[in-house]
N, C-alpha and C. Protein backbone atom coordinates (compact mmCIF):
# COMPACT_ATOMS: atom_id res chain seq x y z
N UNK A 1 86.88 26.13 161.01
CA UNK A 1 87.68 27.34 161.03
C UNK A 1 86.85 28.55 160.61
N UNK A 2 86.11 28.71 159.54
CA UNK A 2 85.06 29.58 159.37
C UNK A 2 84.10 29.85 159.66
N UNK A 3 83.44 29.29 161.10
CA UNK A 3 82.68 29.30 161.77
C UNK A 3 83.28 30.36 163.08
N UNK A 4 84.33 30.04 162.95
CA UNK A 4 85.00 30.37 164.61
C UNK A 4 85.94 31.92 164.26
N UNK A 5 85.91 31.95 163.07
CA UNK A 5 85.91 33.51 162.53
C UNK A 5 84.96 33.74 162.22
N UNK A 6 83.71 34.11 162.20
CA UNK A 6 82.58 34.38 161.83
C UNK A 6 81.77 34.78 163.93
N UNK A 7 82.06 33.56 164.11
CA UNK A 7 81.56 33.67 165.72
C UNK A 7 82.35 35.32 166.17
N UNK A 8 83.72 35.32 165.76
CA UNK A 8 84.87 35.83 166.24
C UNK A 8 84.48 37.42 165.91
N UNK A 9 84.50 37.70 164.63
CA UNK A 9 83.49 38.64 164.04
C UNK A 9 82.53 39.25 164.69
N UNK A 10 81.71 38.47 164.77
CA UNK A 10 80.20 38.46 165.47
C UNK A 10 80.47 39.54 167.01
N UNK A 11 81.13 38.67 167.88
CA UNK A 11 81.63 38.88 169.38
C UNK A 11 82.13 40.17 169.53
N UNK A 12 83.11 40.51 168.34
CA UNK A 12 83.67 42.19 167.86
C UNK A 12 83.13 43.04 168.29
N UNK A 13 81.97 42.86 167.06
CA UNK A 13 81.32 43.95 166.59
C UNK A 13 80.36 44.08 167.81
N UNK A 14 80.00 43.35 168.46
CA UNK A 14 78.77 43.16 169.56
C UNK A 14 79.12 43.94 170.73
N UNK A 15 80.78 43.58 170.90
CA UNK A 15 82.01 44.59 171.78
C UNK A 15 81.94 45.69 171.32
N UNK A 16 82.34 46.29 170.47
CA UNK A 16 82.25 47.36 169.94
C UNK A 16 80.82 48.19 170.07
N UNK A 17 79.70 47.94 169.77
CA UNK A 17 78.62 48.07 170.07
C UNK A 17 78.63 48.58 171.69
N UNK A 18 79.19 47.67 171.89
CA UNK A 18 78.60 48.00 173.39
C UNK A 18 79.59 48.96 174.27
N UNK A 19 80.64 49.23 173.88
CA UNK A 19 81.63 50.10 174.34
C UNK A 19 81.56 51.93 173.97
N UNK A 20 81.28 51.72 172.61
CA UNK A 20 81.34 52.88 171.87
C UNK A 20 79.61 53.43 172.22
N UNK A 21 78.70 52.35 172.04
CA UNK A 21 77.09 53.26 171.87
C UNK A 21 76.30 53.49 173.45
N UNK A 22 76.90 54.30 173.99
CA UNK A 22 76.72 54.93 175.26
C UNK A 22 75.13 55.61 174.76
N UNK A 23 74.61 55.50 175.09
CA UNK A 23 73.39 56.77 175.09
C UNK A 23 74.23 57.88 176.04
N UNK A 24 73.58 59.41 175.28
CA UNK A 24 74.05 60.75 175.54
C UNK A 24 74.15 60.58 176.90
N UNK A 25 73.06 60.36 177.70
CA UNK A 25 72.73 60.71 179.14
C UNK A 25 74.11 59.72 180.00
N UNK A 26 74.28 59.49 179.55
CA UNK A 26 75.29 58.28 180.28
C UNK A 26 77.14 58.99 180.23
N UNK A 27 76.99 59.84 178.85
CA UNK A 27 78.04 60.29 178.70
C UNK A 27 78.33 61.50 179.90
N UNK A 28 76.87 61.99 179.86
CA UNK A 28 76.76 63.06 180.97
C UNK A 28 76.92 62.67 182.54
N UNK A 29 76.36 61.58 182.70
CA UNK A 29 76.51 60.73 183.68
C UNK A 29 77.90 60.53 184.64
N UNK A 30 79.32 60.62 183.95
CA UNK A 30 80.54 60.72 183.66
C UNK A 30 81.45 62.13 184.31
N UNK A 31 80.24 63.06 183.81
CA UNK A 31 80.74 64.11 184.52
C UNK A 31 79.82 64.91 185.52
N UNK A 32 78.85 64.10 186.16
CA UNK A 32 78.38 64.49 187.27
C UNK A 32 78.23 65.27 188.26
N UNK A 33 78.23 66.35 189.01
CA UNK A 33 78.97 66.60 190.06
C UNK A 33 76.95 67.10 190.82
N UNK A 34 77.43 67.19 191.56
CA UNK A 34 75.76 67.27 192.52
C UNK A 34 75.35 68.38 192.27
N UNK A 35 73.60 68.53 191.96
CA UNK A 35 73.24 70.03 191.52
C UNK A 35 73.29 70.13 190.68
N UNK A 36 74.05 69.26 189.33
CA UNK A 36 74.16 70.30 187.73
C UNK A 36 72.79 69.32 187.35
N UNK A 37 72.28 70.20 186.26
CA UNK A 37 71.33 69.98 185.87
C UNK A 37 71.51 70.07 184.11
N UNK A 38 70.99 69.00 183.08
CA UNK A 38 70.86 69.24 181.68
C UNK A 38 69.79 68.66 181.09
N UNK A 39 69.60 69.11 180.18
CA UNK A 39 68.37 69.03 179.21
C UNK A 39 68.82 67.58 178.94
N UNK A 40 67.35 67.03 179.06
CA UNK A 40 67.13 65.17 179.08
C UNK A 40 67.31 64.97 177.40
N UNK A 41 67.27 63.92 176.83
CA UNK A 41 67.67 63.57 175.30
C UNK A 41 66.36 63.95 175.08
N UNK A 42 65.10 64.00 174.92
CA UNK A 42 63.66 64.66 174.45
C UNK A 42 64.09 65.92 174.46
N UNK A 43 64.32 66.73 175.34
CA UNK A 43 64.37 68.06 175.02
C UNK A 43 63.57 68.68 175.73
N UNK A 44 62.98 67.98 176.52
CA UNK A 44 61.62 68.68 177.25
C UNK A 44 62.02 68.42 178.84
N UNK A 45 62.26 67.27 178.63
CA UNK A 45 62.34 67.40 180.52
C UNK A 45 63.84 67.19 180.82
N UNK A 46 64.16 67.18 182.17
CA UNK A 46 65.68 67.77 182.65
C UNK A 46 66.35 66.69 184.28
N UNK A 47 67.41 66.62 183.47
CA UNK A 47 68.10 65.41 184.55
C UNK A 47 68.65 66.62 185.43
N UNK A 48 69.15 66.00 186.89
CA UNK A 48 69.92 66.66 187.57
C UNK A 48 70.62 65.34 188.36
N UNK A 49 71.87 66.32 188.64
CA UNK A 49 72.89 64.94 189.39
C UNK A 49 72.45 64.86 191.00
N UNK A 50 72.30 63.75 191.39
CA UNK A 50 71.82 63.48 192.77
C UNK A 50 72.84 63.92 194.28
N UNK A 51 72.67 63.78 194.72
CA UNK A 51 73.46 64.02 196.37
C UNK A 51 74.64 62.79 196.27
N UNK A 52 74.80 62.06 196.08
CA UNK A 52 75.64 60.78 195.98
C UNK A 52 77.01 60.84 194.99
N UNK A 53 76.74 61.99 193.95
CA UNK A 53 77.52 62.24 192.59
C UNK A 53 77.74 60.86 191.62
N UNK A 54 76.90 60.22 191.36
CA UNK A 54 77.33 58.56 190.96
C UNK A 54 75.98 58.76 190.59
N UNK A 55 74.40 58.61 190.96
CA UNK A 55 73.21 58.40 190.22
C UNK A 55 72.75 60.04 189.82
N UNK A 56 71.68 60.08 188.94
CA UNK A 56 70.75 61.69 188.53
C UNK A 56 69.60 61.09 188.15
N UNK A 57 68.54 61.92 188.46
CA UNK A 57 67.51 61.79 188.06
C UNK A 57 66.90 62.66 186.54
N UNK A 58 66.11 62.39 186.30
CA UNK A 58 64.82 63.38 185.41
C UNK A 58 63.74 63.32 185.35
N UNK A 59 63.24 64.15 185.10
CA UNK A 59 61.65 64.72 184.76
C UNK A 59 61.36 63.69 183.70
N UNK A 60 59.84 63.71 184.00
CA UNK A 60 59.27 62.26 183.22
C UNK A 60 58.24 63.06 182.27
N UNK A 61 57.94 64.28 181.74
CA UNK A 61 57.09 64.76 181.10
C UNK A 61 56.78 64.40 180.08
N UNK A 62 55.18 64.36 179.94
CA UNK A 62 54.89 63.68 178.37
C UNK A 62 55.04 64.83 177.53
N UNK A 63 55.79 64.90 176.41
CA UNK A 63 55.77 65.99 175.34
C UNK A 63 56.41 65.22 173.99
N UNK A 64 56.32 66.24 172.75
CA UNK A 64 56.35 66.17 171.76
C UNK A 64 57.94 66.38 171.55
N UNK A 65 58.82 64.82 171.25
CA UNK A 65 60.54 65.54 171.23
C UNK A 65 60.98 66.12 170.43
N UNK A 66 60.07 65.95 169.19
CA UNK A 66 60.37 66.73 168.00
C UNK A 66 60.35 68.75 168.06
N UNK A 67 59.19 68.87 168.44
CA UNK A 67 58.37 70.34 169.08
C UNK A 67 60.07 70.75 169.81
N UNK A 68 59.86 70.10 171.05
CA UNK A 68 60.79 70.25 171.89
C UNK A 68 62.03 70.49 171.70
N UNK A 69 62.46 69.82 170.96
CA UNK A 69 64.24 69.96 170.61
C UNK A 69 64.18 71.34 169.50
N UNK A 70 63.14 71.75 168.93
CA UNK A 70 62.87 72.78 167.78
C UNK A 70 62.80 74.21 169.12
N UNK A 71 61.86 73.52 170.08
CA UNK A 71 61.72 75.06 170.48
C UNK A 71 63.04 75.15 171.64
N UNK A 72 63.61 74.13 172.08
CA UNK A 72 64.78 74.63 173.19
C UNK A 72 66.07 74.60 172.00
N UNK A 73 65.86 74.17 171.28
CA UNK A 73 67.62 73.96 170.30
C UNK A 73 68.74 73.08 171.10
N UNK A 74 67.40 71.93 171.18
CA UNK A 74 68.16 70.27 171.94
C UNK A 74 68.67 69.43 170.61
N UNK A 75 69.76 69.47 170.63
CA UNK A 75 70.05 68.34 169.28
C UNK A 75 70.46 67.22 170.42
N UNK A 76 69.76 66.30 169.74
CA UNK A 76 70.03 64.86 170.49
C UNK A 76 71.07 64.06 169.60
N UNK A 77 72.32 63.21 170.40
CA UNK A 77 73.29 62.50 169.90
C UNK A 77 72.93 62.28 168.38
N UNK A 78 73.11 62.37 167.36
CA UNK A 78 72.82 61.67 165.98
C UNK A 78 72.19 62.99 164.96
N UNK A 79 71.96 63.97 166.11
CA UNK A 79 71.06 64.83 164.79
C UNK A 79 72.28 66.35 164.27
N UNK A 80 71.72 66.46 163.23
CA UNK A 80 72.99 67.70 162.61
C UNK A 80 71.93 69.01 162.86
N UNK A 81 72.78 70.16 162.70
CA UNK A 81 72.54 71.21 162.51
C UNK A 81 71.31 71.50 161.10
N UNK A 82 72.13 70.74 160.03
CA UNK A 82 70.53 71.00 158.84
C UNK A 82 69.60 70.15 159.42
N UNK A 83 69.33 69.50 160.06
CA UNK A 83 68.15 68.46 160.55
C UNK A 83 67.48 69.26 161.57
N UNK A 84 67.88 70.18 162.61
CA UNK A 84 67.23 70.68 163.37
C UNK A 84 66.81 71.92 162.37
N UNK A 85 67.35 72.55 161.42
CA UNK A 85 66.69 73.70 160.90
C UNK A 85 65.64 73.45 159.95
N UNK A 86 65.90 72.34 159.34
CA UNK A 86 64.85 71.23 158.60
C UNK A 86 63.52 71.32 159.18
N UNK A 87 63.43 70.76 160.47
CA UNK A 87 62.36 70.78 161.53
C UNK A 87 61.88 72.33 161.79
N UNK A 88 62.70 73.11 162.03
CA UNK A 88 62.61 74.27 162.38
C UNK A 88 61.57 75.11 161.21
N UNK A 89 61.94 74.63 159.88
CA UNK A 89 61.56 75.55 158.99
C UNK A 89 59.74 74.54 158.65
N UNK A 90 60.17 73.48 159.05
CA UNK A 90 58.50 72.79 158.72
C UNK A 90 57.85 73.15 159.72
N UNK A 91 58.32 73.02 161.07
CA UNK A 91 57.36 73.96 162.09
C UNK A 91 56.70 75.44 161.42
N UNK A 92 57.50 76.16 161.26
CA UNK A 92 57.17 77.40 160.77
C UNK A 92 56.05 77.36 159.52
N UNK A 93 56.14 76.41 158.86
CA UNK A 93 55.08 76.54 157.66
C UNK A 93 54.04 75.74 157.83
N UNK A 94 54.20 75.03 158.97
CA UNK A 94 52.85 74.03 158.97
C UNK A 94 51.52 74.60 159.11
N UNK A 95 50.55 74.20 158.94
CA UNK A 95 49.29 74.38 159.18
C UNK A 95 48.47 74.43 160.19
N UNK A 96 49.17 73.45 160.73
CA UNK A 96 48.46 72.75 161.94
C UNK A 96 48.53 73.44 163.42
N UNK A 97 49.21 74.78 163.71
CA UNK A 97 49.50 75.39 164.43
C UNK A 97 49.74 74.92 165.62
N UNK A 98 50.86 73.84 165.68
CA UNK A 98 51.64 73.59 166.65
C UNK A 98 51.14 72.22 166.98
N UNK A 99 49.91 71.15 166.37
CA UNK A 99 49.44 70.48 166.75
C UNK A 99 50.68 69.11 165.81
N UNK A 100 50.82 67.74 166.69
CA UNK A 100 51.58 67.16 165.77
C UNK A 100 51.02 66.67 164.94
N UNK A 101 51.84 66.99 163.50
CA UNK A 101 51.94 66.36 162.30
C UNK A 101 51.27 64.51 161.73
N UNK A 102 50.27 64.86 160.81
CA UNK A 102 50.31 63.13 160.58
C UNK A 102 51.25 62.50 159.81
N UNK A 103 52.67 62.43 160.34
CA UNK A 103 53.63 61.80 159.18
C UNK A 103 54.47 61.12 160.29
N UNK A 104 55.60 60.69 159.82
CA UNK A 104 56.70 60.25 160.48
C UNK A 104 57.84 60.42 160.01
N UNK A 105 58.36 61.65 160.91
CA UNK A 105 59.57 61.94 160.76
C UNK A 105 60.61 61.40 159.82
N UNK A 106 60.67 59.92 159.71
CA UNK A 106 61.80 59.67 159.16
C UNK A 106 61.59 59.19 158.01
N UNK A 107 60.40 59.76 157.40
CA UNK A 107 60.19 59.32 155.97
C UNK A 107 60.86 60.17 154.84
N UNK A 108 61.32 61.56 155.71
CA UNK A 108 62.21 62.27 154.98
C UNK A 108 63.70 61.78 155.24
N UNK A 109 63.90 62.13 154.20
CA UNK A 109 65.45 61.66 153.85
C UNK A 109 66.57 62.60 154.35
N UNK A 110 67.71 63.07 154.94
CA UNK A 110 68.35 63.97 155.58
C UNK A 110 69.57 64.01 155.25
N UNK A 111 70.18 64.83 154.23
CA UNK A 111 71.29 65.03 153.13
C UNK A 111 72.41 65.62 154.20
């Protein structure tokens, strides 16, 4: 019996998972119509909806998503308003004049 609630559990949450955690682009995906065009989850390159209204493409550009979402004001699914100004204000004081950073992002903590 506690195996088969536990399995039961398991199967839920895995449902849930998979219903609710759409990546952004997919949400956009939804409302399609041919010709519209939006800023890709990087921030740098750009989907547009295809001739068919059902598939879209995007730009495959190599860039920096961090840079990117700072200099277009792309917040990607998950990020807040103090997190992009966060970024915004370490851009501005860095040293390195625009070159990326030796750290990793998520070693800061985000209140």
């Amino acid at each position: 019996m506690r195996v088969q609630t536990i399995l039961a559990v398991v199967v839920l949450v895995v449902l849930a998972a998979l219903v609710t955690g759409k990546p952004f682009y997919q949400a956009r995906r939804a409302q399609c119509k041919v010709g519209t065009s939006w800023p890709g989850e990087d921030g740098c390159n750009t989907c547009t909806c295809r001739g068919d209204s059902v598939s879209f493409a995007c730009t495959t550009l190599s860039c920096d998503p961090v840079q990117a979402r700072i200099d277009n004001d792309v917040p990607v699914q998950g990020d807040s308003q103090d997190e992009l100004q966060a970024l915004q204000a370490l851009a501005e004081t860095s040293t390195d004049h625009g070159q990326w950073l030796p750290f990793d992002i998520s070693d800061f903590e985000w209140s």
